[in-house]
C-alpha atoms as a PDB file:
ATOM      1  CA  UNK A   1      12.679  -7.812   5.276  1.00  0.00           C
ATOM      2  CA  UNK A   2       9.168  -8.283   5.220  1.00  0.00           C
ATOM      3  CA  UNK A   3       6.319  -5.666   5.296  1.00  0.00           C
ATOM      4  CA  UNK A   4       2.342  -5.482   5.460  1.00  0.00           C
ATOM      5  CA  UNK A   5      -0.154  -2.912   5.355  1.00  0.00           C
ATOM      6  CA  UNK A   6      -3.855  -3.846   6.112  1.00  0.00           C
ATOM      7  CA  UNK A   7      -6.863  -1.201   5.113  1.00  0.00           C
ATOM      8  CA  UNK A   8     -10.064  -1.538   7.017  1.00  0.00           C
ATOM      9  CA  UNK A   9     -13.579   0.612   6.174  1.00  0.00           C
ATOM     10  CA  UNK A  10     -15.591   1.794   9.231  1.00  0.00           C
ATOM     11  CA  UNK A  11     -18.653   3.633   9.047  1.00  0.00           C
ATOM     12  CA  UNK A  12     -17.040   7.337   9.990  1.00  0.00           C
ATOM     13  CA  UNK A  13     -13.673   8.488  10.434  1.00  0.00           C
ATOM     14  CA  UNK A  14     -14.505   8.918  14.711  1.00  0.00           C
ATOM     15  CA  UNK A  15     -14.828   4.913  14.743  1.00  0.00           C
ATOM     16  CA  UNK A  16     -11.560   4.629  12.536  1.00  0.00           C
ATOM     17  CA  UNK A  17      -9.813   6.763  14.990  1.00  0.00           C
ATOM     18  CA  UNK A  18     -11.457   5.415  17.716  1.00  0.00           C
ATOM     19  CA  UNK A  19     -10.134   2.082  16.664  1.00  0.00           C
ATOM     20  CA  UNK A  20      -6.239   3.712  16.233  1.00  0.00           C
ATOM     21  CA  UNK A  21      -6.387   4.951  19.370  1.00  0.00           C
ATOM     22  CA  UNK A  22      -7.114   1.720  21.015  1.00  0.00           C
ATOM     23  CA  UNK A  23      -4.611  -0.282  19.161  1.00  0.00           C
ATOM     24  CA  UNK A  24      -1.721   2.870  20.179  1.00  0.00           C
ATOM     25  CA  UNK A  25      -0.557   0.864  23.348  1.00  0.00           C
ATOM     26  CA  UNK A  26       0.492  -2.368  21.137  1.00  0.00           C
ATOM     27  CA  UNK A  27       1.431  -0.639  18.459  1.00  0.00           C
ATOM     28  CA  UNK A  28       4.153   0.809  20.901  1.00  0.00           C
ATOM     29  CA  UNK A  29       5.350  -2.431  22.572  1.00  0.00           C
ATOM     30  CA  UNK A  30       6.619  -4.167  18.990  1.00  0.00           C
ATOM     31  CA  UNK A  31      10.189  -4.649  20.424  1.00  0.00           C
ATOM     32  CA  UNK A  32      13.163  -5.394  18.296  1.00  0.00           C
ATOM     33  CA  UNK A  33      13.581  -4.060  14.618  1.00  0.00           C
ATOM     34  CA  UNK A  34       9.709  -4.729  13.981  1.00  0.00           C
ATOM     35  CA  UNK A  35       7.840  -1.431  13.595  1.00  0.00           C
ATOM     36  CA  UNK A  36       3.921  -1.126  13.556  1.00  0.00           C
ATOM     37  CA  UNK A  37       2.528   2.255  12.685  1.00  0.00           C
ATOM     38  CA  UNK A  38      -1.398   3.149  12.245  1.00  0.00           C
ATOM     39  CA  UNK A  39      -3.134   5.941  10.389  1.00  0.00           C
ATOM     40  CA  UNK A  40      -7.172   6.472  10.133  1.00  0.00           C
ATOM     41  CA  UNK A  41      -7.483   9.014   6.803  1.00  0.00           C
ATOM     42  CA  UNK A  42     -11.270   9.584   6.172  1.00  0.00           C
ATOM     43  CA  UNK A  43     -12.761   6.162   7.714  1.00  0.00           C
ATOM     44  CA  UNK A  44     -10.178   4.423   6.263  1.00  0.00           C
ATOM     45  CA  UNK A  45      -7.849   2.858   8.916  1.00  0.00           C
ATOM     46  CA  UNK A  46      -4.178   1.750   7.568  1.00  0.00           C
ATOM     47  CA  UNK A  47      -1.939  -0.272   9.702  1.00  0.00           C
ATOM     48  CA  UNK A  48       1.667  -1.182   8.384  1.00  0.00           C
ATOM     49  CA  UNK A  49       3.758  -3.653   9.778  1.00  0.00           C
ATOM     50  CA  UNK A  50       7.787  -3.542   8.695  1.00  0.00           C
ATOM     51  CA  UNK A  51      10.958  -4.900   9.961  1.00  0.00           C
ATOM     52  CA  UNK A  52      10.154  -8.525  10.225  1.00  0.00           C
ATOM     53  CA  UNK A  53      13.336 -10.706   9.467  1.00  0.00           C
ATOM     54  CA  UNK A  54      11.069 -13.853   8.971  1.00  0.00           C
ATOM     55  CA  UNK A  55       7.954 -14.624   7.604  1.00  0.00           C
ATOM     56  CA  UNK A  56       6.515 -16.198  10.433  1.00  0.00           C
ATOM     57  CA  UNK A  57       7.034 -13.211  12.459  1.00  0.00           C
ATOM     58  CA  UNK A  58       5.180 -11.622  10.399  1.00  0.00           C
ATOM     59  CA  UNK A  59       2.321 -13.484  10.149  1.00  0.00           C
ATOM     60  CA  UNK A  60       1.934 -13.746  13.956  1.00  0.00           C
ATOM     61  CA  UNK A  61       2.193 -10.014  14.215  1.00  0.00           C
ATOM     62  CA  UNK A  62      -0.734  -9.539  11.672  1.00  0.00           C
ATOM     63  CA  UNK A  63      -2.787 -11.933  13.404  1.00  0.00           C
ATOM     64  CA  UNK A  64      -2.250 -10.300  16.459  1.00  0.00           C
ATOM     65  CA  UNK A  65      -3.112  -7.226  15.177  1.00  0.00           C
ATOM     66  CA  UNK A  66      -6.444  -8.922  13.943  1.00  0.00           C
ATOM     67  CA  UNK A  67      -7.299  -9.543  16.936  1.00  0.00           C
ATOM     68  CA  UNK A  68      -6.320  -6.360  18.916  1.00  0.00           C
ATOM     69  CA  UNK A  69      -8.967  -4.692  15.577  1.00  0.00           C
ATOM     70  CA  UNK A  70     -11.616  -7.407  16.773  1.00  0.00           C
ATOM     71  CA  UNK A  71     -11.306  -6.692  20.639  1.00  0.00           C
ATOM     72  CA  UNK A  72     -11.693  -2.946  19.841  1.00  0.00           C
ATOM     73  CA  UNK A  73     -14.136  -3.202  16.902  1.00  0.00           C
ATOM     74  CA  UNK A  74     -16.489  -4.896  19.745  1.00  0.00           C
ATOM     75  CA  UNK A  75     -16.122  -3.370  21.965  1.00  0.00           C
ATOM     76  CA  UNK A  76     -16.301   0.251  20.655  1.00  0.00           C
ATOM     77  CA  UNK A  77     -19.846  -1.016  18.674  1.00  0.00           C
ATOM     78  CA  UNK A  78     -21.251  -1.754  22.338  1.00  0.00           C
ATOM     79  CA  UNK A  79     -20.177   1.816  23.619  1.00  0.00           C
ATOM     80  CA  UNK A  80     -22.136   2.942  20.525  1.00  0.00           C
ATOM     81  CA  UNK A  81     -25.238   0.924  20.958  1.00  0.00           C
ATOM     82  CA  UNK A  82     -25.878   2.799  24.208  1.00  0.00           C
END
């Protein structure tokens, strides 16, 4: 099985939760044996992808989850910029 964990540094640990929270709804839909879990320690967000039989699964998952962090990187910064 394959496994990845990505670690991202925001500003403050609000926008790192922030961030968590938003990606909560995909993290839940995964399906099969795949299994994404998040955690935002300090303004450090950690997000851990395991389960995936295949490579390739994998590294369509993370690139998902790259862009799910974009979408709600952007659009959390306009929220803030108001």
């Amino acid at each position: 099985m394959f496994e990845a964990e990505i670690s991202i540094h925001y500003p403050s640990h609000a926008f790192a939760k922030s961030v968590m929270q938003a990606l909560a709804p995909d993290n839940s839909m995964t399906g099969g044996k795949m299994r994404i879990t998040s955690n935002a320690k300090g303004s450090v967000l950690s997000v851990r992808v395991e389960g995936s039989e295949r490579i390739e699964s994998l590294q369509a998952t993370i690139q998902d989850v790259f862009r799910c962090l974009h979408a709600a990187e952007s659009s959390l910064a306009r929220i803030a910029e108001r």
